[in-house]
N, C-alpha and C. Protein backbone atom coordinates (compact mmCIF):
# COMPACT_ATOMS: atom_id res chain seq x y z
N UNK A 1 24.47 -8.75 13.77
CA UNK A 1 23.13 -8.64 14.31
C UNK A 1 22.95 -7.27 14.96
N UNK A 2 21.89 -6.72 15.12
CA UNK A 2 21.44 -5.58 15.67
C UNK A 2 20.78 -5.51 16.97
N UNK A 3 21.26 -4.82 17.87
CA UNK A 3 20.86 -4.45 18.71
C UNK A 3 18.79 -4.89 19.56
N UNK A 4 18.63 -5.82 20.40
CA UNK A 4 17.09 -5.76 20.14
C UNK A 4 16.57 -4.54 20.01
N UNK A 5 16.94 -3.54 21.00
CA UNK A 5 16.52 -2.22 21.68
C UNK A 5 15.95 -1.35 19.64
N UNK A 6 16.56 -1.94 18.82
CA UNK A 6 16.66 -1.20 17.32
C UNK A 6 15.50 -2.35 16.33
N UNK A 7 14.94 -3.34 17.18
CA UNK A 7 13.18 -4.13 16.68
C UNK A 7 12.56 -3.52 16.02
N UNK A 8 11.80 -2.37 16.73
CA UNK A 8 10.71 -1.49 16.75
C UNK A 8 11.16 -0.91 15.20
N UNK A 9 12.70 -0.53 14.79
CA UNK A 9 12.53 0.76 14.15
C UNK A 9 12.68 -0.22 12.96
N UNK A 10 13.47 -1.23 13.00
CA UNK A 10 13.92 -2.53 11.89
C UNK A 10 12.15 -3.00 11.27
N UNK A 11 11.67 -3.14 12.09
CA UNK A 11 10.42 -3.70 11.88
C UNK A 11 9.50 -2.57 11.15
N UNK A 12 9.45 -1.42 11.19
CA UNK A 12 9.00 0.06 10.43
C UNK A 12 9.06 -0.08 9.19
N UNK A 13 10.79 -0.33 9.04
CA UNK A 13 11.68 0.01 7.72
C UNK A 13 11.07 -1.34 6.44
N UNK A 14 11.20 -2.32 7.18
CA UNK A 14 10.74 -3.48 6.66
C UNK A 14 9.13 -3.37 6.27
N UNK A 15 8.40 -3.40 6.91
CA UNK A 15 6.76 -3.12 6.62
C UNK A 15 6.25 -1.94 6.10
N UNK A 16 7.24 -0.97 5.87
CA UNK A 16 6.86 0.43 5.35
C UNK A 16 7.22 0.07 4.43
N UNK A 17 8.92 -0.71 3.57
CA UNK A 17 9.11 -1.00 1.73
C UNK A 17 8.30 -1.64 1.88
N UNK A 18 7.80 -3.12 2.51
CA UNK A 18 6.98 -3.99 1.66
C UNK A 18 5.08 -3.17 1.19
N UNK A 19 5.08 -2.52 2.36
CA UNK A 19 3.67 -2.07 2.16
C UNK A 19 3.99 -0.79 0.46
N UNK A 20 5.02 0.16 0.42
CA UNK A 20 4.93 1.28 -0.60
C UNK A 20 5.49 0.30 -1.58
N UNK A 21 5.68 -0.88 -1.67
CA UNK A 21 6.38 -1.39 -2.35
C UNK A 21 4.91 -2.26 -3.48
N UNK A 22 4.08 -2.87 -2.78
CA UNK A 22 2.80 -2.88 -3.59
C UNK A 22 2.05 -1.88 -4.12
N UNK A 23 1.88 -1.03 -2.70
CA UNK A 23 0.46 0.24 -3.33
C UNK A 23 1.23 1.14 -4.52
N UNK A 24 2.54 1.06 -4.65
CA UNK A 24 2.58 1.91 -5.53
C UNK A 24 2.92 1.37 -6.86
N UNK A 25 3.00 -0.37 -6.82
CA UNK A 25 2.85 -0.99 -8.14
C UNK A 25 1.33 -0.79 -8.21
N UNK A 26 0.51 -1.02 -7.08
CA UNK A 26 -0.46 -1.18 -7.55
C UNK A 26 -0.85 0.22 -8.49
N UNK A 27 -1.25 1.39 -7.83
CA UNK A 27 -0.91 2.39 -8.41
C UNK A 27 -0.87 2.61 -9.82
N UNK A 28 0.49 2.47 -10.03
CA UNK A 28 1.36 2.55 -11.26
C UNK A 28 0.54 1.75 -12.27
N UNK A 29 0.68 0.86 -11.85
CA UNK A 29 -0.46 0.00 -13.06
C UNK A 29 -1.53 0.65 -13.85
N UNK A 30 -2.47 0.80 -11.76
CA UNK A 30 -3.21 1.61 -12.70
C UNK A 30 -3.25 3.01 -13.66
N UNK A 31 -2.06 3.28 -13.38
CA UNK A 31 -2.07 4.74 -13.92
C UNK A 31 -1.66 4.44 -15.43
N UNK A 32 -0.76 3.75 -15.66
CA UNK A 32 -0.31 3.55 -16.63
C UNK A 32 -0.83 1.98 -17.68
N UNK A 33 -1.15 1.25 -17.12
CA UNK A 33 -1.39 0.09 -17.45
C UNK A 33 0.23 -0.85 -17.54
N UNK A 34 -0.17 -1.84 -17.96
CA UNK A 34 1.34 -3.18 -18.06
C UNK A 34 1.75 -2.18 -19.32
N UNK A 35 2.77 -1.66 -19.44
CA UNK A 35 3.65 -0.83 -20.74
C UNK A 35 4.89 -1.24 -19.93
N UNK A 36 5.66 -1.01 -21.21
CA UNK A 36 7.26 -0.96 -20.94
C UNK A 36 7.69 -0.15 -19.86
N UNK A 37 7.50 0.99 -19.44
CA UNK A 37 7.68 2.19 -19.06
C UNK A 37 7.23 2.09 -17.29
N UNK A 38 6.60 0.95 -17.33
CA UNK A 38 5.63 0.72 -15.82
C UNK A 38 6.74 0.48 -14.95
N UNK A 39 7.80 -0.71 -15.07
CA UNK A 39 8.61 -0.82 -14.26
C UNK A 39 9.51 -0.01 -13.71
N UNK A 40 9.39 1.39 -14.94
CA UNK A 40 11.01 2.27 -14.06
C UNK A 40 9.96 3.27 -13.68
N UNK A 41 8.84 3.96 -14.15
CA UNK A 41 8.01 4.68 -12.86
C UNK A 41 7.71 4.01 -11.30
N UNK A 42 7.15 2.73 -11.41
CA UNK A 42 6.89 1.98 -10.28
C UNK A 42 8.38 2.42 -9.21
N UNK A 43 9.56 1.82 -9.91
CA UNK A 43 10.53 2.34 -9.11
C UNK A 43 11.01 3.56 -8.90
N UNK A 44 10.52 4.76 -9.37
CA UNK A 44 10.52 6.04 -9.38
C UNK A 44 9.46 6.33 -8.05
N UNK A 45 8.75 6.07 -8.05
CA UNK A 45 7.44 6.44 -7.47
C UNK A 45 7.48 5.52 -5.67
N UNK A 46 8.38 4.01 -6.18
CA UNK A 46 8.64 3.30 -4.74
C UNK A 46 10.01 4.23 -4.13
N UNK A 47 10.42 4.97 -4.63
CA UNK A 47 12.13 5.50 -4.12
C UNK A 47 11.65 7.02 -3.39
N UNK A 48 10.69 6.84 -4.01
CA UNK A 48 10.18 8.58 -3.30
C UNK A 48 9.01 8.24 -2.21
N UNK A 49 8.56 7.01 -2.11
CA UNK A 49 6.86 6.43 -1.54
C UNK A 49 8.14 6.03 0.14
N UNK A 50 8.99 5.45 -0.39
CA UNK A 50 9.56 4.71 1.01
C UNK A 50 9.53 5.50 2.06
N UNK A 51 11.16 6.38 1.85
CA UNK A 51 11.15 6.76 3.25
C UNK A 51 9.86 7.84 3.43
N UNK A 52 9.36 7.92 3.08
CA UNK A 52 7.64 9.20 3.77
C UNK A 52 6.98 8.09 4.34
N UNK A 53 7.08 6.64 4.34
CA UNK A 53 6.61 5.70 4.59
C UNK A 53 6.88 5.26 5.89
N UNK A 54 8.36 5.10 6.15
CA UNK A 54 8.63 4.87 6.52
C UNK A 54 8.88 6.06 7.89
N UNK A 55 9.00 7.29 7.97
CA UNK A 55 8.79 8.12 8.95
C UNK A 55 7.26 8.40 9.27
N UNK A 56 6.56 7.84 8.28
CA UNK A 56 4.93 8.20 8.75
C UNK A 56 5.04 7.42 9.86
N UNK A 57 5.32 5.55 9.77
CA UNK A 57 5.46 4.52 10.23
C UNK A 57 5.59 4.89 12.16
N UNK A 58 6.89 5.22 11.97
CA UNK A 58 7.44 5.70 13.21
C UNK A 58 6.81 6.52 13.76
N UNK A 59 6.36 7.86 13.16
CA UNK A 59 5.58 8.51 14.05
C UNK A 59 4.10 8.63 14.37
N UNK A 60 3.33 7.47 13.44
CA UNK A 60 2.43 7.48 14.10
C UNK A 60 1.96 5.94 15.01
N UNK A 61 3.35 5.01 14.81
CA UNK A 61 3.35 3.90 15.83
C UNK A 61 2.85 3.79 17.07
N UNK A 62 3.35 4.92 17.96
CA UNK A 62 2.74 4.68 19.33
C UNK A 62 1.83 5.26 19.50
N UNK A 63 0.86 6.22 19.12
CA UNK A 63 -0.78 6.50 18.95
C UNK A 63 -1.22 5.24 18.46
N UNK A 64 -1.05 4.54 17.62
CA UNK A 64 -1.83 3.26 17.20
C UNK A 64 -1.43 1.88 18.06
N UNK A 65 -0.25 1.96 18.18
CA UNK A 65 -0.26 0.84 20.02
C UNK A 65 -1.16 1.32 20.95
N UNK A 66 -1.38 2.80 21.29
CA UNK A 66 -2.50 3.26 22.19
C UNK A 66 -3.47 2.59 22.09
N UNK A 67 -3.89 3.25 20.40
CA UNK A 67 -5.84 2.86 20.64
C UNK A 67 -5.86 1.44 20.23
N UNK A 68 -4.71 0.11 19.74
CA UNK A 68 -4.98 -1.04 20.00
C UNK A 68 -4.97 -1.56 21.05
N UNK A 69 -4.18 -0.83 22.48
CA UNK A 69 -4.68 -1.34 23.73
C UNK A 69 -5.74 -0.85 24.28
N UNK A 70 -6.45 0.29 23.68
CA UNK A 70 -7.61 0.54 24.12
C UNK A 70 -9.00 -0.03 23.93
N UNK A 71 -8.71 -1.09 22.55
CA UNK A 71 -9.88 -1.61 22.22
C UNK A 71 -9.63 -3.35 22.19
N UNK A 72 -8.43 -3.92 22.89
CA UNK A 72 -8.26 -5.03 22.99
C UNK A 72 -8.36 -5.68 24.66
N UNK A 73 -8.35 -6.09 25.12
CA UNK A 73 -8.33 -7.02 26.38
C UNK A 73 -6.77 -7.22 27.31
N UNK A 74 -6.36 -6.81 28.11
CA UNK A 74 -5.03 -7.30 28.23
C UNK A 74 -5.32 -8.42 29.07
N UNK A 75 -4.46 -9.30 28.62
CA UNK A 75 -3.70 -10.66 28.81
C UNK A 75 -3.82 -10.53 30.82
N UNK A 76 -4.49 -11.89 30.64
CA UNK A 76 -4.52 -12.67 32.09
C UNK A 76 -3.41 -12.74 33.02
N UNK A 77 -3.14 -12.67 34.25
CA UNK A 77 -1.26 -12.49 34.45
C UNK A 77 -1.66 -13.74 35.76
C-alpha cells in the first residue's frame, strides 16, 4: 500500500490514463475510422497523450481546487 500523503498524485495518474485513454480512442476513430490499423495508433497516440496528461493534471490541480472553493459553499462546522 502507498503512503496516504501520495492520494492526490495516485488519483492524477489514474484519472489522467482513464480520461487520454477515451479522448484519444475517441479521436482516433475519428481520424481514422474502425480499420485494422485503429488499435495500434490509438495506442500510439494514448502512450504519448498520458504522461502530458498526467503532468497537466498536477499542475493545474490546485488553481482548480481554488476556483471550486470559490464558487461552492463551505460545509457547516
Amino acid at each position: 500500500m502507498l503512503p496516504a500523503r501520495l492520494a492526490p498524485v495516485l488519483f492524477g495518474l489514474i484519472l489522467s490514463g482513464i480520461m487520454s485513454c477515451v479522448v484519444t480512442c475517441v479521436a482516433t476513430l475519428k481520424a481514422v475510422g474502425f480499420s485494422p490499423e485503429a488499435p495500434g495508433l490509438w495506442m500510439g497516440a494514448w502512450s504519448f497523450s498520458w504522461p502530458v496528461a498526467f503532468v497537466v493534471v498536477l499542475v493545474v490541480a490546485p488553481a482548480v481546487r481554488r476556483f471550486v472553493a470559490m464558487l461552492v459553499k463551505a460545509p457547516a462546522n
